[in-house]
PDB file of N, CA and C in Angstrom:
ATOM      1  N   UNK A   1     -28.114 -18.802   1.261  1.00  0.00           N
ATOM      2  CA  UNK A   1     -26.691 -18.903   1.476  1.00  0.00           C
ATOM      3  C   UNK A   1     -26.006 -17.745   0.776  1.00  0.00           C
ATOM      4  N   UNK A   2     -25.046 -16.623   1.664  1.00  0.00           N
ATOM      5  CA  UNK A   2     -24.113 -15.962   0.788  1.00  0.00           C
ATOM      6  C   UNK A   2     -22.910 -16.107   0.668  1.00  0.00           C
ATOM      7  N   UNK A   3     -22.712 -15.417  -0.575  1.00  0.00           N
ATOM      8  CA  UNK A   3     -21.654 -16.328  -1.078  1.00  0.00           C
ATOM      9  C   UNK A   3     -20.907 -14.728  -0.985  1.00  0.00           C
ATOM     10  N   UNK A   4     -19.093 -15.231  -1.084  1.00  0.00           N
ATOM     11  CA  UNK A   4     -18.353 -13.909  -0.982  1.00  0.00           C
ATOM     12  C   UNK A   4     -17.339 -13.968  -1.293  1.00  0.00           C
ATOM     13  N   UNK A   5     -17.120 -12.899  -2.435  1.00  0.00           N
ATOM     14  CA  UNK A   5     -16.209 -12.872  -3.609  1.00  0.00           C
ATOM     15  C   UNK A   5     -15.241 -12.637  -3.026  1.00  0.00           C
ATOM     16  N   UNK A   6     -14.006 -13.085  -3.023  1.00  0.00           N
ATOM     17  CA  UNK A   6     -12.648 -12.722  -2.902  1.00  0.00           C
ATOM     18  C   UNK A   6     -11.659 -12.386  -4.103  1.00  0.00           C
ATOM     19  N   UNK A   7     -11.525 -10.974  -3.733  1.00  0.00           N
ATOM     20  CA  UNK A   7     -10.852 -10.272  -4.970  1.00  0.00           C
ATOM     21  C   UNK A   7      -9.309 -10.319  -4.727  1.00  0.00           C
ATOM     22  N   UNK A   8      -8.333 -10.693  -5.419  1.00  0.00           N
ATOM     23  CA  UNK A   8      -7.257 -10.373  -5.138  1.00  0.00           C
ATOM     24  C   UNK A   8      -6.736  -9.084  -5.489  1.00  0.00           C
ATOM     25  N   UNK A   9      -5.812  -8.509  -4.282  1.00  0.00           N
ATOM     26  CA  UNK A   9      -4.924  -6.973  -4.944  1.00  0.00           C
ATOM     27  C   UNK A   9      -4.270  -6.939  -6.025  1.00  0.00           C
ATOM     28  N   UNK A  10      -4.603  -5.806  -6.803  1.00  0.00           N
ATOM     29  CA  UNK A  10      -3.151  -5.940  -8.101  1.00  0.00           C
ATOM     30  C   UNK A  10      -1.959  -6.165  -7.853  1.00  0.00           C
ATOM     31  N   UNK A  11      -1.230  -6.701  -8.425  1.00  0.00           N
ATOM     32  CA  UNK A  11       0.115  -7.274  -8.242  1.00  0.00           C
ATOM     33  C   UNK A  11       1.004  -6.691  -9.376  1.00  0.00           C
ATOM     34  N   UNK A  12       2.031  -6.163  -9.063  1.00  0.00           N
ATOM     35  CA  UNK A  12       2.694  -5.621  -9.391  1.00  0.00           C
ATOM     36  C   UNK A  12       3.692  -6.250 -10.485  1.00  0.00           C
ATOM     37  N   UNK A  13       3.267  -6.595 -12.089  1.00  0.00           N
ATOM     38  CA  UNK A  13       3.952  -7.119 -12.960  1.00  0.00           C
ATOM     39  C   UNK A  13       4.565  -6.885 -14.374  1.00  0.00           C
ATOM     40  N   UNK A  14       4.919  -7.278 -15.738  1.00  0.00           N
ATOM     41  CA  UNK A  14       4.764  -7.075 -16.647  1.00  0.00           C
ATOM     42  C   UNK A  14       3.796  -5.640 -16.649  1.00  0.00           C
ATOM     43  N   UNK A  15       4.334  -4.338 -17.318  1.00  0.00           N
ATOM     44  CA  UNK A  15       3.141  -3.484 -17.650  1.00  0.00           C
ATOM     45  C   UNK A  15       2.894  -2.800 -16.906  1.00  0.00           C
ATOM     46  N   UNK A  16       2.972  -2.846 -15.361  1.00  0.00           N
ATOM     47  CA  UNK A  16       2.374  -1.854 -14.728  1.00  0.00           C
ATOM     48  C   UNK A  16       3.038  -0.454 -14.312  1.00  0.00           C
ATOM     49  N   UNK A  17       2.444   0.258 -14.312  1.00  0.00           N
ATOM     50  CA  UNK A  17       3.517   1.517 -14.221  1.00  0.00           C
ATOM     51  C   UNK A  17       3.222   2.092 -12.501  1.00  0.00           C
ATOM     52  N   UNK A  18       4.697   1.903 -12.116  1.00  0.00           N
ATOM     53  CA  UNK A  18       4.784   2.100 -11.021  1.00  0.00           C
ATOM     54  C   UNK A  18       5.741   3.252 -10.227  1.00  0.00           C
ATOM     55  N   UNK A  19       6.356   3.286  -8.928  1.00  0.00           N
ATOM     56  CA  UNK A  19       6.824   4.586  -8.509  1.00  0.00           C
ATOM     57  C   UNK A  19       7.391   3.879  -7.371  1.00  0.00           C
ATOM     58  N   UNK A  20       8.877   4.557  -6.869  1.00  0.00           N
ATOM     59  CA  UNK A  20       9.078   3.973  -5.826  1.00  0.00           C
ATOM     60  C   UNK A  20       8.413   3.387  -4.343  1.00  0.00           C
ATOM     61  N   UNK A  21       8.361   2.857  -3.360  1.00  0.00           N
ATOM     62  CA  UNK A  21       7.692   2.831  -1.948  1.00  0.00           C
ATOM     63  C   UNK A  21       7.802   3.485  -1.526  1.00  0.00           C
ATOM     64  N   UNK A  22       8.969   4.209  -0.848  1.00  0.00           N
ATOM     65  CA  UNK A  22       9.716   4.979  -0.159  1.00  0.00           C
ATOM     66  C   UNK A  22       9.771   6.118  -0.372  1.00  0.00           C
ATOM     67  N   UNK A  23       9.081   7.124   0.285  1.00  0.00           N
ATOM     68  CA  UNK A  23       8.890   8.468   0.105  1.00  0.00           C
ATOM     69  C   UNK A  23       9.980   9.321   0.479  1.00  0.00           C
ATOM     70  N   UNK A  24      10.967   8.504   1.312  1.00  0.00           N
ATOM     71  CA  UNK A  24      11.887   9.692   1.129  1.00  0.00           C
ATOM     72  C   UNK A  24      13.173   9.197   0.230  1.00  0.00           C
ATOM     73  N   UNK A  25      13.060   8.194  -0.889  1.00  0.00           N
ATOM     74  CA  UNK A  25      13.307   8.079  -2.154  1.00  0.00           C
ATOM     75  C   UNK A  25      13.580   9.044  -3.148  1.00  0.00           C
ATOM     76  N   UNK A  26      14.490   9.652  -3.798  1.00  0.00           N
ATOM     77  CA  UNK A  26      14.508  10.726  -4.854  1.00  0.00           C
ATOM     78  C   UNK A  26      13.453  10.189  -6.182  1.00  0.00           C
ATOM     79  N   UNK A  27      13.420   8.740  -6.605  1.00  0.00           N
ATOM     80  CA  UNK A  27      12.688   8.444  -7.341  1.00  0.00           C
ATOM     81  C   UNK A  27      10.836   8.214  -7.214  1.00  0.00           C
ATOM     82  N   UNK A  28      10.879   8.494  -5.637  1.00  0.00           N
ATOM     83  CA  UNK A  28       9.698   8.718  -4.985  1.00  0.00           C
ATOM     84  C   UNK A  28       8.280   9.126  -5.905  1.00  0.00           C
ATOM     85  N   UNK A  29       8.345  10.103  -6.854  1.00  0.00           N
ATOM     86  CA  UNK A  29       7.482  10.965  -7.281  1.00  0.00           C
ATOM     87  C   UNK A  29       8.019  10.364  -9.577  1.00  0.00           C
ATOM     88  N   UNK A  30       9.411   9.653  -9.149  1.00  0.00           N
ATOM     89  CA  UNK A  30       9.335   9.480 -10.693  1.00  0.00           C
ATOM     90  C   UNK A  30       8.344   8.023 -11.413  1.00  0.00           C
ATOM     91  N   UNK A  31       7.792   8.107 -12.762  1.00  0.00           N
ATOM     92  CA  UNK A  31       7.271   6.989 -13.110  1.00  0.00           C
ATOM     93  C   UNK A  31       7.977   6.457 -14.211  1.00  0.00           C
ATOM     94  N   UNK A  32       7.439   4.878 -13.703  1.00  0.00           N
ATOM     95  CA  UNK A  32       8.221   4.144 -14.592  1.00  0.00           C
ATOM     96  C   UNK A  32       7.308   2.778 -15.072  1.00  0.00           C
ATOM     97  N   UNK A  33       8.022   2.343 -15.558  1.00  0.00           N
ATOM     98  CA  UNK A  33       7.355   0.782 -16.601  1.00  0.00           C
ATOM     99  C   UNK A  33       7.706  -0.365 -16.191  1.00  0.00           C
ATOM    100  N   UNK A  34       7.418  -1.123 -15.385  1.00  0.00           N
ATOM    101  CA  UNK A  34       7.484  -2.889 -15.388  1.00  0.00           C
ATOM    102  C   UNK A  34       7.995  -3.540 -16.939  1.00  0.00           C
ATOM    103  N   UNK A  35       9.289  -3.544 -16.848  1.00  0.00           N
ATOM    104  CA  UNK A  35       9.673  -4.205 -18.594  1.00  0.00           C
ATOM    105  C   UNK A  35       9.997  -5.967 -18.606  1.00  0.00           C
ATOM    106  N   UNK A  36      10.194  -6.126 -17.819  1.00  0.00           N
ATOM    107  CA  UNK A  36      10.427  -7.541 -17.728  1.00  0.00           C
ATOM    108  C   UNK A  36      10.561  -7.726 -15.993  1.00  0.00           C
ATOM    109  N   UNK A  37       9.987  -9.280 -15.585  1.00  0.00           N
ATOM    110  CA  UNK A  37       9.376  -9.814 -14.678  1.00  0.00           C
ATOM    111  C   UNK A  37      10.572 -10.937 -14.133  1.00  0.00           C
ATOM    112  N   UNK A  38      11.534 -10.922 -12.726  1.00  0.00           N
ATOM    113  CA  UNK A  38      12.098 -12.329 -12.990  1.00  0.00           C
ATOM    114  C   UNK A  38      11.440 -12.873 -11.679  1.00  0.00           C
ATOM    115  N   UNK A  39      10.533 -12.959 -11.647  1.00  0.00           N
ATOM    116  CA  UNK A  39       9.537 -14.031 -10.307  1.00  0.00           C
ATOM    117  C   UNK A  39      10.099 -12.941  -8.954  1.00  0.00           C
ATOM    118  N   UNK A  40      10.914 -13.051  -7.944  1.00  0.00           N
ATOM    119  CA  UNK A  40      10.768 -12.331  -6.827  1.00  0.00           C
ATOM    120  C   UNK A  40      10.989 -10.387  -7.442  1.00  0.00           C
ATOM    121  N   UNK A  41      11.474 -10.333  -8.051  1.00  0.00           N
ATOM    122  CA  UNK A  41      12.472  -9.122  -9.159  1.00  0.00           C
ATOM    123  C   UNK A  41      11.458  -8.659 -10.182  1.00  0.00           C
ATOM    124  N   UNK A  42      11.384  -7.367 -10.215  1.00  0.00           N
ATOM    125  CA  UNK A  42      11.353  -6.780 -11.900  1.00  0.00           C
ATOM    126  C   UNK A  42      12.017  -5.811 -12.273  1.00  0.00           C
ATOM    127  N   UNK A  43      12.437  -5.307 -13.323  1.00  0.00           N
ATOM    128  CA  UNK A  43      13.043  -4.417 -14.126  1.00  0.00           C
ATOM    129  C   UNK A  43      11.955  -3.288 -14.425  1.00  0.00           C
ATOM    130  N   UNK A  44      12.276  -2.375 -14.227  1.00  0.00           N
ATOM    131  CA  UNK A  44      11.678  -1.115 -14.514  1.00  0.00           C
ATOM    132  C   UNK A  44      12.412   0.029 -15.193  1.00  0.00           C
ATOM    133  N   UNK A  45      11.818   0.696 -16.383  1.00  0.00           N
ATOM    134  CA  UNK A  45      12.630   1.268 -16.962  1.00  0.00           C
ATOM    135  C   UNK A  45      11.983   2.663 -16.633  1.00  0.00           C
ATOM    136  N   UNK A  46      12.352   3.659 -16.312  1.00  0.00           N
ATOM    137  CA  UNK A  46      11.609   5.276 -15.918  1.00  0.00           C
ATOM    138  C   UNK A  46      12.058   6.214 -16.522  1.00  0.00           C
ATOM    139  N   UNK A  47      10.534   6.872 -16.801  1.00  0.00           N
ATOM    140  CA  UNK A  47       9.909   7.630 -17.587  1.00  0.00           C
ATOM    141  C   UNK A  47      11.251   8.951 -17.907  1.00  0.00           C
ATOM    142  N   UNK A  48      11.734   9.360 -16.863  1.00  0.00           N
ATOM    143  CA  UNK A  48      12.629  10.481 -16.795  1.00  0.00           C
ATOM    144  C   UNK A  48      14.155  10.048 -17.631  1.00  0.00           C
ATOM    145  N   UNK A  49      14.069   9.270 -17.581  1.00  0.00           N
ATOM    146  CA  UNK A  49      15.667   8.607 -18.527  1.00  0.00           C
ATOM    147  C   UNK A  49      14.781   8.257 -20.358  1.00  0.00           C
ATOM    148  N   UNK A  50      14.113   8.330 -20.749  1.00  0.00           N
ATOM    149  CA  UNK A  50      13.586   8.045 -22.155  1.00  0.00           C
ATOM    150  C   UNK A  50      14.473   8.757 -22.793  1.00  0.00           C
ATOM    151  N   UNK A  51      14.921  10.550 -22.844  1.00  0.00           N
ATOM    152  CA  UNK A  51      15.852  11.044 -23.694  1.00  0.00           C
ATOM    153  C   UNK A  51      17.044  10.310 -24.090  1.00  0.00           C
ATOM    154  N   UNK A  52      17.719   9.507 -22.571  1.00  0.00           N
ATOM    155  CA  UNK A  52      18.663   8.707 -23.000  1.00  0.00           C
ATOM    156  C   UNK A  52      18.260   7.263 -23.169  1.00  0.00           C
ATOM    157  N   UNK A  53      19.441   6.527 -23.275  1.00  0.00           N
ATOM    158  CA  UNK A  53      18.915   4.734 -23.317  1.00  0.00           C
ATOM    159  C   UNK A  53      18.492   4.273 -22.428  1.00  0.00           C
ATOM    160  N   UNK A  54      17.107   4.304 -22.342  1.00  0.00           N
ATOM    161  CA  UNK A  54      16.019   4.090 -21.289  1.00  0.00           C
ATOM    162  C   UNK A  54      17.180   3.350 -20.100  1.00  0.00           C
ATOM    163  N   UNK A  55      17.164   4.352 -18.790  1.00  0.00           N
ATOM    164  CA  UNK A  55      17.526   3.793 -17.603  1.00  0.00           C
ATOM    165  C   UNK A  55      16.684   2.764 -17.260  1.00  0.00           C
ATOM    166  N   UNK A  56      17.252   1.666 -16.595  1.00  0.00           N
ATOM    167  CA  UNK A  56      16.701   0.410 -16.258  1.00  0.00           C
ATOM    168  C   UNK A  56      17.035   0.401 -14.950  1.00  0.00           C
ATOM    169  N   UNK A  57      16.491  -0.298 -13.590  1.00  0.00           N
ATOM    170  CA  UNK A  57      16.610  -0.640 -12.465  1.00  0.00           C
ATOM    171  C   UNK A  57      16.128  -2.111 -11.881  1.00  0.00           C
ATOM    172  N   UNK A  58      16.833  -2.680 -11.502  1.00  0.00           N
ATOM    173  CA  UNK A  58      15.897  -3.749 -10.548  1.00  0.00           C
ATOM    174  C   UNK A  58      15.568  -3.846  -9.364  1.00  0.00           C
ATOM    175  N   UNK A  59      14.492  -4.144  -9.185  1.00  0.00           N
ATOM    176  CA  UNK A  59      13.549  -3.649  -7.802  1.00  0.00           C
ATOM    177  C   UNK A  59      12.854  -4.944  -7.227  1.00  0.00           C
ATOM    178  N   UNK A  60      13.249  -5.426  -5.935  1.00  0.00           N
ATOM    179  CA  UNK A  60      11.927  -5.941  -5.833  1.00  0.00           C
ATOM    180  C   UNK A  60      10.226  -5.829  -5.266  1.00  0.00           C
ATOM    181  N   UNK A  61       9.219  -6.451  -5.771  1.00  0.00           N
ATOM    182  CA  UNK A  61       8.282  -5.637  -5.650  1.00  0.00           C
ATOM    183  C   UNK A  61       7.669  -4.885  -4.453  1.00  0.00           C
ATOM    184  N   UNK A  62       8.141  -5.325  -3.794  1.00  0.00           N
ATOM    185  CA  UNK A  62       7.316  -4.375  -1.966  1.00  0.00           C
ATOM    186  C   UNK A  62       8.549  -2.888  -2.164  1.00  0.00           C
ATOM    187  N   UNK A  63       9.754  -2.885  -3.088  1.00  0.00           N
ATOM    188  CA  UNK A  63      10.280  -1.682  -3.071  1.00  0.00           C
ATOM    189  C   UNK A  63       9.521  -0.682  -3.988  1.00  0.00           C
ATOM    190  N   UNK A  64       7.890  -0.978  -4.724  1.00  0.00           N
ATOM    191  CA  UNK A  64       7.860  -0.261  -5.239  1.00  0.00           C
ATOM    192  C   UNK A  64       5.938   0.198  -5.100  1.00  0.00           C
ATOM    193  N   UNK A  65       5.510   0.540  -5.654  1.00  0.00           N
ATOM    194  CA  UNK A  65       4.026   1.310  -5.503  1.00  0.00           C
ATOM    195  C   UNK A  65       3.170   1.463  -7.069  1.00  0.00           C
ATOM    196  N   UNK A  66       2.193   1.144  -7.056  1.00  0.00           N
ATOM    197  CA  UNK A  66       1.452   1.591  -8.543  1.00  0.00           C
ATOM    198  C   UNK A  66       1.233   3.524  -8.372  1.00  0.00           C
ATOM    199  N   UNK A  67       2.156   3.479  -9.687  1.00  0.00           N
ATOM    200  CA  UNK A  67       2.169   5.027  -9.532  1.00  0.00           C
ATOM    201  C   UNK A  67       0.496   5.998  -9.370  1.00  0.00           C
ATOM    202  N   UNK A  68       0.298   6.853  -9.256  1.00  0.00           N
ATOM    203  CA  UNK A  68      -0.607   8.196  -9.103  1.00  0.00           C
ATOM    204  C   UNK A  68      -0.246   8.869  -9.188  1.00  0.00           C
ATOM    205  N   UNK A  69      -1.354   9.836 -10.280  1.00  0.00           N
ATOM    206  CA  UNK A  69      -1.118  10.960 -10.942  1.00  0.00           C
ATOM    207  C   UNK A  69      -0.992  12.086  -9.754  1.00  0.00           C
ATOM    208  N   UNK A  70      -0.134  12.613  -9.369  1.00  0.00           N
ATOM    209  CA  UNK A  70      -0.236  14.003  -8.187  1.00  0.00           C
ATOM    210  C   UNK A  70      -1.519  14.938  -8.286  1.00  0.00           C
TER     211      UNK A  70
END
């Protein structure tokens, strides 16, 4: 009998550093941080605003992508 693992996709939460969906997005290519989680919603704070008081956004998750390094 074989047996067959079902893996689930990463899910996009707490921690993960991600990048917009939408490629023709200006934030398209910027990265950012999963800072807090509200169930359909997360907050993401990106990388390019740190000089100032970390810019924050809320997104929900199909608006966004696990970032890659170019």
């Amino acid at each position: 009998m074989r047996t067959f693992a079902y893996i689930e996709p990463p899910i996009i939460g707490l921690g993960s550093i991600v990048a917009h969906a939408d490629p023709y997005r200006t934030l398209y290519v910027a990265r950012g941080e999963v800072i807090q989680d509200l169930g359909d919603e997360v907050i993401v704070a990106w990388d390019h605003w740190q000089n100032e008081s970390k810019k924050t956004d809320r997104y929900f998750r199909d608006e966004l992508r696990f970032w890659q390094p170019q």
